[in-house]
PDB file of N, CA and C in Angstrom:
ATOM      1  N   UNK A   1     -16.150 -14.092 -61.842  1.00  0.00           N
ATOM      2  CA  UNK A   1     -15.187 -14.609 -60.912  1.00  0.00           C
ATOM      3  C   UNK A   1     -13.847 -13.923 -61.144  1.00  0.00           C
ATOM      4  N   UNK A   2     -13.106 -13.498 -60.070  1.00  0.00           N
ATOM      5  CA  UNK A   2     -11.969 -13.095 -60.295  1.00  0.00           C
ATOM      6  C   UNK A   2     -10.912 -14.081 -59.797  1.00  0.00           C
ATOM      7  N   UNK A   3     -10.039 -14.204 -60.933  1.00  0.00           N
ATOM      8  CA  UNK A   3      -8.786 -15.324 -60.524  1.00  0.00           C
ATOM      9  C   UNK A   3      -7.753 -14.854 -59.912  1.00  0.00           C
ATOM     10  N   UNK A   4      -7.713 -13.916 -60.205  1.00  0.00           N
ATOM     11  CA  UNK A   4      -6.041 -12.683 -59.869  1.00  0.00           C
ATOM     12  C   UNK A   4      -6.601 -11.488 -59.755  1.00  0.00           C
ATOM     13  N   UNK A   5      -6.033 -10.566 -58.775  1.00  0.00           N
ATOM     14  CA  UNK A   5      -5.731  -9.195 -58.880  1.00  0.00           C
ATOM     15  C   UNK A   5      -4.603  -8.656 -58.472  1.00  0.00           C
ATOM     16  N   UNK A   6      -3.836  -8.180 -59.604  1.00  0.00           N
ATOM     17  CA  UNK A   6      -2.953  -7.466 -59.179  1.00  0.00           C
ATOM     18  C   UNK A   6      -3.221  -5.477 -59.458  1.00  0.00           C
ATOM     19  N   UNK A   7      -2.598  -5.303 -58.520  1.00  0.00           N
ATOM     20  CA  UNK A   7      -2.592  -3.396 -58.370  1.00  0.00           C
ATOM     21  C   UNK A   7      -1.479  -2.984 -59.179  1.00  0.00           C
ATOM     22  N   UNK A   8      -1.272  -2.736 -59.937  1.00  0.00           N
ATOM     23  CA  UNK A   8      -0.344  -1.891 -60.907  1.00  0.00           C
ATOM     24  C   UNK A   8       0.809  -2.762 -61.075  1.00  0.00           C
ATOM     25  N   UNK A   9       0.515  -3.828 -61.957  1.00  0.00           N
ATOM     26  CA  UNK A   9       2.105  -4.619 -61.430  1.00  0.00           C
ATOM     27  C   UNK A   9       2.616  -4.126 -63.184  1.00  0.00           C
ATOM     28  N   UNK A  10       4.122  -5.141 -62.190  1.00  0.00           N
ATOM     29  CA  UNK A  10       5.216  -4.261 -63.581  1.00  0.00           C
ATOM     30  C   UNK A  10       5.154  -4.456 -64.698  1.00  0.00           C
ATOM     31  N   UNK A  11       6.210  -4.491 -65.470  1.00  0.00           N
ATOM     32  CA  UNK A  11       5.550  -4.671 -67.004  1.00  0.00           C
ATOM     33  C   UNK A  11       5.808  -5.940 -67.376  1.00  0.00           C
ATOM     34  N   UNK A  12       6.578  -6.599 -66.794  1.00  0.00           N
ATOM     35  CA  UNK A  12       6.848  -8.085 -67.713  1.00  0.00           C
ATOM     36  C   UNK A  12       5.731  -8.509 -66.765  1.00  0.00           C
ATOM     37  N   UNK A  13       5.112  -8.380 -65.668  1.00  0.00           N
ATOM     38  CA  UNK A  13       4.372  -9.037 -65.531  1.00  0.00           C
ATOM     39  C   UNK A  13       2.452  -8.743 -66.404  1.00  0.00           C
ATOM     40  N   UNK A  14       2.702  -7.528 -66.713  1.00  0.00           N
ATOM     41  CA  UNK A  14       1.770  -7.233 -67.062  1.00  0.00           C
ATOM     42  C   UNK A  14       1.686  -7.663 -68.832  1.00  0.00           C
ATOM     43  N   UNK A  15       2.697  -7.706 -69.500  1.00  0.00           N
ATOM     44  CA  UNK A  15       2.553  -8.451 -70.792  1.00  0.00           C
ATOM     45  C   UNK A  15       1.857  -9.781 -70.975  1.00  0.00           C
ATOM     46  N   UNK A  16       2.014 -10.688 -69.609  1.00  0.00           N
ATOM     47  CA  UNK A  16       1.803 -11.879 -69.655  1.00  0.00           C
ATOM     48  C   UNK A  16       0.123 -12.147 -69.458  1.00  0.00           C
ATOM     49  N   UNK A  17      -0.445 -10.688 -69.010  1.00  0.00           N
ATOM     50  CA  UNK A  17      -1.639 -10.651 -69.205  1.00  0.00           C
ATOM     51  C   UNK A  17      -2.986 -11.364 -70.328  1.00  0.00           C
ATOM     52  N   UNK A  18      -4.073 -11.948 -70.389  1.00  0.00           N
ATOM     53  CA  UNK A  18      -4.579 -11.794 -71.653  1.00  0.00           C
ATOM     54  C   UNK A  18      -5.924 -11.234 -71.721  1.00  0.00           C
ATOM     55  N   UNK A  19      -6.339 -10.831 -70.454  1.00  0.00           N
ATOM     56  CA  UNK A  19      -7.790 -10.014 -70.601  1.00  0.00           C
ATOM     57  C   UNK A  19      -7.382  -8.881 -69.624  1.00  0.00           C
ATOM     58  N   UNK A  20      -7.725  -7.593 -69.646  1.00  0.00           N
ATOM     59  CA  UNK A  20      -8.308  -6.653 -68.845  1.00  0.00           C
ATOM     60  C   UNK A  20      -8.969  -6.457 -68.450  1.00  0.00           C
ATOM     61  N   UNK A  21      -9.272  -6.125 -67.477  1.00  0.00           N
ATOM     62  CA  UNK A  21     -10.948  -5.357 -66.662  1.00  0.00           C
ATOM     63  C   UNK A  21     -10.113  -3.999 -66.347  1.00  0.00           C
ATOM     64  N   UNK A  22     -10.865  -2.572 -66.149  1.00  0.00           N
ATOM     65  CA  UNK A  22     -10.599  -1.953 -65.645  1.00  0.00           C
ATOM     66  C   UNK A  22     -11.796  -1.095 -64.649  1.00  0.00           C
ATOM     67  N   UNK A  23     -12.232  -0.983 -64.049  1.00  0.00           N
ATOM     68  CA  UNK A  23     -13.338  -0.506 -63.199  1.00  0.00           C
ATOM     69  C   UNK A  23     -13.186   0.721 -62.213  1.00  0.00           C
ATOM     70  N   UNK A  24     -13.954   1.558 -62.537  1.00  0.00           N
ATOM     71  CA  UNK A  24     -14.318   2.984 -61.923  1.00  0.00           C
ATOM     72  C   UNK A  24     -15.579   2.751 -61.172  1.00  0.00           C
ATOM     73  N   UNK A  25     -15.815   2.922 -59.932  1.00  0.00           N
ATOM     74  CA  UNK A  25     -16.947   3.337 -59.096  1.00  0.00           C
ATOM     75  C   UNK A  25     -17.939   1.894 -59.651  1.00  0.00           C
ATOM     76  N   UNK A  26     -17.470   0.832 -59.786  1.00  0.00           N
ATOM     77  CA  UNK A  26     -18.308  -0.027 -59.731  1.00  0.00           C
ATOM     78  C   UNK A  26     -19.048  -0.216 -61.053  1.00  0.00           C
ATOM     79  N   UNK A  27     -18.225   0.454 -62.370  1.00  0.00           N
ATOM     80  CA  UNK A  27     -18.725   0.247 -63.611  1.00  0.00           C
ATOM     81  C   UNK A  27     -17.331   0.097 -64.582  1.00  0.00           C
ATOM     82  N   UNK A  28     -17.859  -0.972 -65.576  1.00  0.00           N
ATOM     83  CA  UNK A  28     -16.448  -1.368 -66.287  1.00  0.00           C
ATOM     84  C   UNK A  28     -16.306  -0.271 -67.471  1.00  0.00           C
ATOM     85  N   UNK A  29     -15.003   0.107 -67.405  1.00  0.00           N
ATOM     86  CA  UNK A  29     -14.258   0.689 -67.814  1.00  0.00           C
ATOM     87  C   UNK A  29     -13.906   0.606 -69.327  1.00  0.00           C
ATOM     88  N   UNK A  30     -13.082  -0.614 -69.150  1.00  0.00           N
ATOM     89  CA  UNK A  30     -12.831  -1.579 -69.829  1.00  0.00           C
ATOM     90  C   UNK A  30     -12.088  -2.852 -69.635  1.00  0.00           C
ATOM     91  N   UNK A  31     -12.923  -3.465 -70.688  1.00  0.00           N
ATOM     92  CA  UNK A  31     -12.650  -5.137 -70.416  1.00  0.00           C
ATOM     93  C   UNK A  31     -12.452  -5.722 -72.124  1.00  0.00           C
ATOM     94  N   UNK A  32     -10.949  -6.260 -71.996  1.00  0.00           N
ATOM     95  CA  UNK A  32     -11.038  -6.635 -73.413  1.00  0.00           C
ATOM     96  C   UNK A  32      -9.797  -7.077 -73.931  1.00  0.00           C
ATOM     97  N   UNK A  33      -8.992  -7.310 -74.442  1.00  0.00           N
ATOM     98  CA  UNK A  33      -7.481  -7.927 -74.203  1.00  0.00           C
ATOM     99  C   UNK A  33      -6.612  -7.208 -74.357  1.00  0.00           C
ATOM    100  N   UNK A  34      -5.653  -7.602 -73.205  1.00  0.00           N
ATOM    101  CA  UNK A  34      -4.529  -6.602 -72.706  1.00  0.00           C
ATOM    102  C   UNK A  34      -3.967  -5.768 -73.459  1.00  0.00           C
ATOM    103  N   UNK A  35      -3.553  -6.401 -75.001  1.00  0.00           N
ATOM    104  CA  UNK A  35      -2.881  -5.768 -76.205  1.00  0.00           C
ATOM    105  C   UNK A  35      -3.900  -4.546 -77.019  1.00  0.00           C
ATOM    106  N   UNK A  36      -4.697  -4.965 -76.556  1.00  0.00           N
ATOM    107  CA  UNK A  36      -6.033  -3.613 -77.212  1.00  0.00           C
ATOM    108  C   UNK A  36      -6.192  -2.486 -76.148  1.00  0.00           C
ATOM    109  N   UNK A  37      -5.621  -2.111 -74.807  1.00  0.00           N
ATOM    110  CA  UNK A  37      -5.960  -1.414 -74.596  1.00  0.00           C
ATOM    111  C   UNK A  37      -5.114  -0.537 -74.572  1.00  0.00           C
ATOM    112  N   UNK A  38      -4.156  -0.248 -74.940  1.00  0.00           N
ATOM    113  CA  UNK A  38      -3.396   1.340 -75.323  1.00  0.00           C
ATOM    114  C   UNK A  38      -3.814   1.815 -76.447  1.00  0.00           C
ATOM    115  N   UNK A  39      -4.162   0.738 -77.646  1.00  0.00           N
ATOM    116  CA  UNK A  39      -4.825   1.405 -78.837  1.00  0.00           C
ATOM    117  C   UNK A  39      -6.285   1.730 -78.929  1.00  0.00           C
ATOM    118  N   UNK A  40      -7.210   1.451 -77.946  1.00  0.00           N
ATOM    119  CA  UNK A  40      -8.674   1.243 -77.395  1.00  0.00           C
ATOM    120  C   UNK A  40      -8.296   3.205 -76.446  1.00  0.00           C
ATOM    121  N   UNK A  41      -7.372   3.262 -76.130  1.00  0.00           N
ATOM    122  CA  UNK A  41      -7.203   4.672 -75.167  1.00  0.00           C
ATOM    123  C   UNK A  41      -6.918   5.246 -76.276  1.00  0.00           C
ATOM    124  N   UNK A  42      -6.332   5.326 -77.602  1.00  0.00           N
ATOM    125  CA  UNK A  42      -5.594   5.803 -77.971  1.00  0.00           C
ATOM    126  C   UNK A  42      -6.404   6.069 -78.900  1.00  0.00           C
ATOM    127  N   UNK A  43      -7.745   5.438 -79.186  1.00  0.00           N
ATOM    128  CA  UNK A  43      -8.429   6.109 -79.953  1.00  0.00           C
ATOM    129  C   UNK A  43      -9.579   7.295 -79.573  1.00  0.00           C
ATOM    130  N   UNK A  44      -9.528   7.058 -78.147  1.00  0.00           N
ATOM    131  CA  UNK A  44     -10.351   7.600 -76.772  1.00  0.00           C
ATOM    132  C   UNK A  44      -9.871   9.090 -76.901  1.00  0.00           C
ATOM    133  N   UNK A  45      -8.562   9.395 -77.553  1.00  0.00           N
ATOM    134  CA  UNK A  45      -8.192  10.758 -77.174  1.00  0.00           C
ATOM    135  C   UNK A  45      -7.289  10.594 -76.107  1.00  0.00           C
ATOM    136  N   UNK A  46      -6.597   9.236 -75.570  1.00  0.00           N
ATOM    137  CA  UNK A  46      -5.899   9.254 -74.987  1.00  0.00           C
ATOM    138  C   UNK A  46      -4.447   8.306 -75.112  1.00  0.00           C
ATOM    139  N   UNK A  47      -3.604   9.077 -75.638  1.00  0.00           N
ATOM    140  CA  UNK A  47      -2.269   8.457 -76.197  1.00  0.00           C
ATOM    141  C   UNK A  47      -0.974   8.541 -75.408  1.00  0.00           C
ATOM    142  N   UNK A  48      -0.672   7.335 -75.492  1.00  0.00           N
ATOM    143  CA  UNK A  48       0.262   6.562 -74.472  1.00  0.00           C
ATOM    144  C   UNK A  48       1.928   6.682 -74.911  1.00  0.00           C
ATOM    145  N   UNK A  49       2.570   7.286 -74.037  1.00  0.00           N
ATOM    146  CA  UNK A  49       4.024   7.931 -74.497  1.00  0.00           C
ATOM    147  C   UNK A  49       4.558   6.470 -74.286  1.00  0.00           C
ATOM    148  N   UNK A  50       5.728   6.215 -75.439  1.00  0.00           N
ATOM    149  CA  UNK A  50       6.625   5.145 -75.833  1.00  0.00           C
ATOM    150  C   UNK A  50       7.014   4.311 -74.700  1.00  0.00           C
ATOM    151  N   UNK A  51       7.690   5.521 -73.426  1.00  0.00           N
ATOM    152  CA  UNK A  51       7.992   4.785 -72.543  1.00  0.00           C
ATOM    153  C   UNK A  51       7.023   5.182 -71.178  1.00  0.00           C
ATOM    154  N   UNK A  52       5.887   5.399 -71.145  1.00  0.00           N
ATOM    155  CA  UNK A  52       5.214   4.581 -69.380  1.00  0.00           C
ATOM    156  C   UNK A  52       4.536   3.299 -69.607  1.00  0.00           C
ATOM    157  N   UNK A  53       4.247   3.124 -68.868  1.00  0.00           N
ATOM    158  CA  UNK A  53       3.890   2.036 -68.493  1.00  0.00           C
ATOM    159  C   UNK A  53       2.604   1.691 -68.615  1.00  0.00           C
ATOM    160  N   UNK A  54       2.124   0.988 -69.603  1.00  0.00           N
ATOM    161  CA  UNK A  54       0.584   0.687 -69.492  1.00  0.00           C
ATOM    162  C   UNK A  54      -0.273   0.468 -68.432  1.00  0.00           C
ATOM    163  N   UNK A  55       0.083   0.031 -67.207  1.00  0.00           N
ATOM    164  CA  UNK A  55      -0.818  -0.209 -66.309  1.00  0.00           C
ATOM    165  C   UNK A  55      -0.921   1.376 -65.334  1.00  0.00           C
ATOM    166  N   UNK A  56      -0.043   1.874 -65.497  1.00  0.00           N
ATOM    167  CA  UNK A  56       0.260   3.308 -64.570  1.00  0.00           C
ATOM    168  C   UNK A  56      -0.658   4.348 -65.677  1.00  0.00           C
ATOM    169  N   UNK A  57      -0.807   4.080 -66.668  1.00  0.00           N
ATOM    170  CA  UNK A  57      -0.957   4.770 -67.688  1.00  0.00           C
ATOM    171  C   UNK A  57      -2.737   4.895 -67.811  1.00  0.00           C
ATOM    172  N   UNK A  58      -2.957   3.562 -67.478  1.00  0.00           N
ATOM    173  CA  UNK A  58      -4.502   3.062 -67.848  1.00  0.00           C
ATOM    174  C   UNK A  58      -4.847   3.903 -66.302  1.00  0.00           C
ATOM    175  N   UNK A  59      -4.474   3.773 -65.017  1.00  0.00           N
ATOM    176  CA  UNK A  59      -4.651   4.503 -63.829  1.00  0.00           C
ATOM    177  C   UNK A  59      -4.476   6.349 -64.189  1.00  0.00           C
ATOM    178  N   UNK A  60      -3.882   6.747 -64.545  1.00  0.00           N
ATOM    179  CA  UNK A  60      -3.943   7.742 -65.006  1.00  0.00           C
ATOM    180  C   UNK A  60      -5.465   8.192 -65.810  1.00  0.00           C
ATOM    181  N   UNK A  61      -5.782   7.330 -66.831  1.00  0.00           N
ATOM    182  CA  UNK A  61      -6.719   7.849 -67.536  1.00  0.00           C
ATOM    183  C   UNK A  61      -8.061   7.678 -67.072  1.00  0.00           C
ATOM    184  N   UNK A  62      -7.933   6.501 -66.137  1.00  0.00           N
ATOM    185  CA  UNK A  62      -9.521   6.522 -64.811  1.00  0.00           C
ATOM    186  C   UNK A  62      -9.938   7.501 -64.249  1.00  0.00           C
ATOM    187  N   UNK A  63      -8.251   8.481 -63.889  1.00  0.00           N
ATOM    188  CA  UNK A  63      -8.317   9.059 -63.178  1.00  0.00           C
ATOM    189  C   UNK A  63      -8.760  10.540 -63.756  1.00  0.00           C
ATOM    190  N   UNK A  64      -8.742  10.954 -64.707  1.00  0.00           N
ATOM    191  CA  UNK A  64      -8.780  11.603 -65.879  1.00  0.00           C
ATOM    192  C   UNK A  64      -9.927  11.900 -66.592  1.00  0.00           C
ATOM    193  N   UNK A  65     -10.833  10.596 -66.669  1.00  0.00           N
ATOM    194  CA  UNK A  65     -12.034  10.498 -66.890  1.00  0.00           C
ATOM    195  C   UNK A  65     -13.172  10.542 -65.973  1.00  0.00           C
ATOM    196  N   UNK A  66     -12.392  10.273 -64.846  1.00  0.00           N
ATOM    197  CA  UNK A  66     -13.494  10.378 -63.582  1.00  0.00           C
ATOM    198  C   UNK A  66     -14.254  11.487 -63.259  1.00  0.00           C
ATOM    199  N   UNK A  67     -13.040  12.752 -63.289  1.00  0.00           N
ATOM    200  CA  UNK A  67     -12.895  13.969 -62.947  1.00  0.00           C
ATOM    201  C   UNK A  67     -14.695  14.846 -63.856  1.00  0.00           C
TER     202      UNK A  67
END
């Protein structure tokens, strides 16, 4: 069931997060709590500069991996 979806929202709203989903072509990505996934990318080979934005950031690397 999905309760919420938001599309790239900002960051204070996105702190207030406590689970992730992230989904490519109809397969999960990842799903797992909000605070684990820059260090969950970051062990992926994909490391997250000080200042973007985690949710722009996690779109980036879908996009990245898709390819």
């Amino acid at each position: 069931t999905i309760i919420f979806y938001i599309h790239q929202p900002r960051y204070s709203i996105f702190k207030l997060f406590d689970t992730v989903l992230l989904m490519d072509k109809g397969k999960t990505f990842y799903q797992s709590p909000a605070l684990g996934l820059l260090p969950h990318f970051n062990i992926q080979g994909y490391p997250c500069d000080v200042h973007d934005h985690p949710a722009d950031f996690a779109l980036d690397v879908l996009i990245d991996a898709s390819r």
